[in-house]
N, C-alpha and C. Protein backbone atom coordinates (compact mmCIF):
# COMPACT_ATOMS: atom_id res chain seq x y z
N UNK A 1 -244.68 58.42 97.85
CA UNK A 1 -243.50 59.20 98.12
C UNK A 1 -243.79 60.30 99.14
N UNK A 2 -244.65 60.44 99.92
CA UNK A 2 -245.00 61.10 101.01
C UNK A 2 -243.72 61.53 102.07
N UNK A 3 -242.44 60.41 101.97
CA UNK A 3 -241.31 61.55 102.70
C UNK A 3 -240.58 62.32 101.87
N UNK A 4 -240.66 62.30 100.50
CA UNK A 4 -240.41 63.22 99.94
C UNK A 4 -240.28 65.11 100.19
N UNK A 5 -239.30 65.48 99.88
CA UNK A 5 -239.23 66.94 100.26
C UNK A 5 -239.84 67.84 99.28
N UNK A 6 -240.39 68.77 99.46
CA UNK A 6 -241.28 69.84 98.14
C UNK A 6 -240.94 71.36 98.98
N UNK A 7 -240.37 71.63 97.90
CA UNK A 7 -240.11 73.38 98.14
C UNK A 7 -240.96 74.10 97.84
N UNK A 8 -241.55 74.73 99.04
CA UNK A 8 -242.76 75.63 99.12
C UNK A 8 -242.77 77.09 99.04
N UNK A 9 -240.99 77.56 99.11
CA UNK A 9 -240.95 79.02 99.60
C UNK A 9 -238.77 79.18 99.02
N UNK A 10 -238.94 80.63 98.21
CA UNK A 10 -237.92 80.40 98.00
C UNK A 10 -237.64 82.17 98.23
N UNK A 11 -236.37 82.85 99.05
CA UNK A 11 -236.45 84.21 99.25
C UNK A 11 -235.56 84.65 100.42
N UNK A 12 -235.73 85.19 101.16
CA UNK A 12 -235.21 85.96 102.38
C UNK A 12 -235.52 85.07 103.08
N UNK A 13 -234.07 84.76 104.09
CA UNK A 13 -234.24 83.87 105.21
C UNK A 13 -235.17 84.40 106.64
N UNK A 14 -235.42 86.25 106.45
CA UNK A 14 -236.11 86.33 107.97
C UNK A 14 -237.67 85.69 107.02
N UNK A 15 -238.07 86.04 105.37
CA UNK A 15 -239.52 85.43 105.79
C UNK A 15 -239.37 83.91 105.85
N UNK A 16 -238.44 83.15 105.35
CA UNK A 16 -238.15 81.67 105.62
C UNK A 16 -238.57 80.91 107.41
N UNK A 17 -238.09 82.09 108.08
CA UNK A 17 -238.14 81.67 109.38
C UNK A 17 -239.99 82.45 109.95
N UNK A 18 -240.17 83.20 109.31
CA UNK A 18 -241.76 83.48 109.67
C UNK A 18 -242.71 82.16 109.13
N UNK A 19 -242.46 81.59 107.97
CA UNK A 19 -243.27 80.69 107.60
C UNK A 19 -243.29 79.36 108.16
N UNK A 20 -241.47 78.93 108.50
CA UNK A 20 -241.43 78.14 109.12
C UNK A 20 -242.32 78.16 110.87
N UNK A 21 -242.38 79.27 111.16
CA UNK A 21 -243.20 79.48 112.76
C UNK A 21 -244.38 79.18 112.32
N UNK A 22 -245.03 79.25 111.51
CA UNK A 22 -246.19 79.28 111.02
C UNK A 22 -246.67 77.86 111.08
N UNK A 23 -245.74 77.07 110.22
CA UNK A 23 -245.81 76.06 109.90
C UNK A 23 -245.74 75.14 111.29
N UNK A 24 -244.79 75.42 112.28
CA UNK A 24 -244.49 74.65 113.40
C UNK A 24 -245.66 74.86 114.05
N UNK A 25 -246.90 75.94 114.14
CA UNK A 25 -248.20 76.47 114.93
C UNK A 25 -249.03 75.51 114.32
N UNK A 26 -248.56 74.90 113.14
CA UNK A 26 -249.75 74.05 112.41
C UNK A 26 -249.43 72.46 112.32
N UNK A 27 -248.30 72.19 113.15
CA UNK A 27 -247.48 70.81 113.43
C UNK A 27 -247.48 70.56 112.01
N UNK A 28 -246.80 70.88 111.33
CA UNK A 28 -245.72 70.79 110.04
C UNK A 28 -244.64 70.95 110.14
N UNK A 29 -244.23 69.37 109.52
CA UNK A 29 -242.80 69.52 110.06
C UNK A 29 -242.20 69.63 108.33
N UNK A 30 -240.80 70.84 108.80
CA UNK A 30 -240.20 71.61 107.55
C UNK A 30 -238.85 71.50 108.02
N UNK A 31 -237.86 72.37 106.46
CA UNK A 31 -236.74 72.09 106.56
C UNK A 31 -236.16 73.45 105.81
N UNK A 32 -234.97 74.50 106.75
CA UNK A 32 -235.11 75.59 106.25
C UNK A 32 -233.53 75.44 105.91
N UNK A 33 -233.18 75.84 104.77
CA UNK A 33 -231.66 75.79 103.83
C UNK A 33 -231.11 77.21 103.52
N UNK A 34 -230.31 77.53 104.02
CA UNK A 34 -229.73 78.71 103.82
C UNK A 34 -228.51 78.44 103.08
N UNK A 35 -228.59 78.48 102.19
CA UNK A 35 -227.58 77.50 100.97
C UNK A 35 -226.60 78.49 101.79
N UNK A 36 -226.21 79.80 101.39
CA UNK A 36 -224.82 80.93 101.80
C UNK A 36 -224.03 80.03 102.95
N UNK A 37 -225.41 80.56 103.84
CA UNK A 37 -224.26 79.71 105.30
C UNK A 37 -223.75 78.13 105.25
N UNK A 38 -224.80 77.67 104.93
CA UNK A 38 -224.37 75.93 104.32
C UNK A 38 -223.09 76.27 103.82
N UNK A 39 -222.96 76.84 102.80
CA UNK A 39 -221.28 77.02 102.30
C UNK A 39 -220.33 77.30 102.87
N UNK A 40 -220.34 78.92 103.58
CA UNK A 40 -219.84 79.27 104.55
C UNK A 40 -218.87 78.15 105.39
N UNK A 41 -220.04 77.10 106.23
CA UNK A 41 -219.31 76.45 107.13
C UNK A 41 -218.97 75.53 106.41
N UNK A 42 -218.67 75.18 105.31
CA UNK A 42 -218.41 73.71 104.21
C UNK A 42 -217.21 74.11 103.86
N UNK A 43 -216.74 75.83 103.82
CA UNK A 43 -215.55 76.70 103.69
C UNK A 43 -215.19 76.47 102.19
N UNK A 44 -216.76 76.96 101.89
CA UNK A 44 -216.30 78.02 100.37
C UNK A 44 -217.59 78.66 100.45
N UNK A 45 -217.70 79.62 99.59
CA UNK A 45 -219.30 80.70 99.41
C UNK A 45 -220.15 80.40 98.20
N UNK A 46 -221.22 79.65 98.60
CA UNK A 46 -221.91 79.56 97.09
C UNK A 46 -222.36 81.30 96.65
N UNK A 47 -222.36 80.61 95.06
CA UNK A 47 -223.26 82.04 94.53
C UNK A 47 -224.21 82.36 94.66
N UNK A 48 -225.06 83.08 95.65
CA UNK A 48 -226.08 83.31 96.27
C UNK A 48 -226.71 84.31 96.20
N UNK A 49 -227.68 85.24 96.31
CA UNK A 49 -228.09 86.27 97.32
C UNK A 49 -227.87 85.81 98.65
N UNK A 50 -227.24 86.88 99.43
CA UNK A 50 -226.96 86.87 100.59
C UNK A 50 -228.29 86.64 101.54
N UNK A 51 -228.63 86.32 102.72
CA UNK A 51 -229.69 86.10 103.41
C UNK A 51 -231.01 85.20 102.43
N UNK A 52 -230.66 84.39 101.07
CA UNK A 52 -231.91 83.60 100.56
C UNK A 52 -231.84 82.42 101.10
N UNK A 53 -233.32 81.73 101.41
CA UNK A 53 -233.05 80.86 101.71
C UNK A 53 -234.40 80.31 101.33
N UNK A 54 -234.27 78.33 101.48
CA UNK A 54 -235.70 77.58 100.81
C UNK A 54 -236.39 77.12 102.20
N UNK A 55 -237.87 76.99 102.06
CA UNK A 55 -238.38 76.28 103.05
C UNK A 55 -238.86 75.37 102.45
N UNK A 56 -238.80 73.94 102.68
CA UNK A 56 -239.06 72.35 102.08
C UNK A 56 -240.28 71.91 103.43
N UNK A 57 -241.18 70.94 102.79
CA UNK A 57 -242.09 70.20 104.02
C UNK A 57 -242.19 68.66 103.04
N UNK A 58 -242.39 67.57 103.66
CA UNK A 58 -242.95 66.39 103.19
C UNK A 58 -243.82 66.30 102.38
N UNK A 59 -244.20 65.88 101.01
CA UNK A 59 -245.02 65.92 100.13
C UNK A 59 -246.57 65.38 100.96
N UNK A 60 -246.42 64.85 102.11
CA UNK A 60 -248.25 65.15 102.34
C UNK A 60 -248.59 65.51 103.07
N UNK A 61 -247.55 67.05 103.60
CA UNK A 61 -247.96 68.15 103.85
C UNK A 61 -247.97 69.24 103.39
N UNK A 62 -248.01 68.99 101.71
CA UNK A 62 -247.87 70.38 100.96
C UNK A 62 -249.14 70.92 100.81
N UNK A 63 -250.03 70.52 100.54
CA UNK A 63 -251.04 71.29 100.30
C UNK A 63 -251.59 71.85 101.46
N UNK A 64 -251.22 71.52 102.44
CA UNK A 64 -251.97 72.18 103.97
C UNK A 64 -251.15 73.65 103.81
N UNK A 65 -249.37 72.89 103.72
CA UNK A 65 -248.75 74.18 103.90
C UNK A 65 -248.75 75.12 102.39
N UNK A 66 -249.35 75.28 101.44
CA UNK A 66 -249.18 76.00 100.55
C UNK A 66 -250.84 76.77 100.65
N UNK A 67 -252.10 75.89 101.07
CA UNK A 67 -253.09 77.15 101.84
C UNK A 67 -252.85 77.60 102.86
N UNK A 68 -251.76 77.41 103.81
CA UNK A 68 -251.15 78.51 104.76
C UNK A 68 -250.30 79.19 103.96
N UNK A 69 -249.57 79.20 103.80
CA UNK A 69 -249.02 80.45 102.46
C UNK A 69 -250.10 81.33 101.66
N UNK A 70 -251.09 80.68 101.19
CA UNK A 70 -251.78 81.71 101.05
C UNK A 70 -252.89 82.40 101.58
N UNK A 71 -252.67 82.07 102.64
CA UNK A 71 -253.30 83.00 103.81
C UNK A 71 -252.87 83.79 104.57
N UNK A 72 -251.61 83.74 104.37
CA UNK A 72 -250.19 84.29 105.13
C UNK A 72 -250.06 86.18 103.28
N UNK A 73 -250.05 85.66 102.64
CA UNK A 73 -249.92 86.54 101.56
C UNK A 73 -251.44 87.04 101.16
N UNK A 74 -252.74 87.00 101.34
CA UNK A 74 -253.53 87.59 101.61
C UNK A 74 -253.78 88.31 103.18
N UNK A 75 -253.33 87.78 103.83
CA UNK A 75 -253.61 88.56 105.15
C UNK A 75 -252.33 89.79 104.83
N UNK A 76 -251.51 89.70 104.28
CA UNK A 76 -250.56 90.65 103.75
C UNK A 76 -251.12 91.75 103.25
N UNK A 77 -251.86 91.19 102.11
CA UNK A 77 -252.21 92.17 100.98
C UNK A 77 -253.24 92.93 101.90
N UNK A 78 -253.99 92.64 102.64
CA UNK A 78 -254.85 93.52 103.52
C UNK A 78 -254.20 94.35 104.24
N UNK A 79 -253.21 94.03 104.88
CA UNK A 79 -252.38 94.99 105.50
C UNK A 79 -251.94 96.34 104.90
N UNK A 80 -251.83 96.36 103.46
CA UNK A 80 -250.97 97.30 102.49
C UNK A 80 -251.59 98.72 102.57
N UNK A 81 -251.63 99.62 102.83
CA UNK A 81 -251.98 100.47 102.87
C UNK A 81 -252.54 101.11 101.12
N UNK A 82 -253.62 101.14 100.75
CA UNK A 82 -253.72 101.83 99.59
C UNK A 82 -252.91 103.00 99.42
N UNK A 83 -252.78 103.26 98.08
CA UNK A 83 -252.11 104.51 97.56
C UNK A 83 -253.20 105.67 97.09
């Protein structure tokens, strides 16, 4: 089942579109769903958070793209400024 879709990322569409860049730097090919607007133009409003959205990749490219995710959220956590 390798064309299978697997949701890797679920949240705010600007980090949806950072991961997806990420992902396109690493020739992974993804699929970004902004359920709201999907509705929007379908002309009705799902129940949403406004700006959430999923990023999906092919099941045999999940595990590449889920250790880029977490290299993407440790290079984060370095960033954080201690308190």
């Amino acid at each position: 089942m390798e064309n299978e879709l697997k949701r890797i990322y679920s949240g705010s569409f600007v980090n949806a579109e950072f991961i997806g860049s990420v992902l396109e730097e690493n020739d992974i090919q993804f699929l970004i769903r902004n359920f709201q607007e999907e509705s929007l133009v379908a002309g009705w409003a799902a129940n949403t958070i406004k700006g959430e959205a999923s990023v999906f990749v092919f099941e045999k490219d999940y595990e590449k793209a889920m250790s880029l995710l977490a290299e993407i959220e440790a290079s984060e956590m370095e960033e954080e400024p201690e308190e």
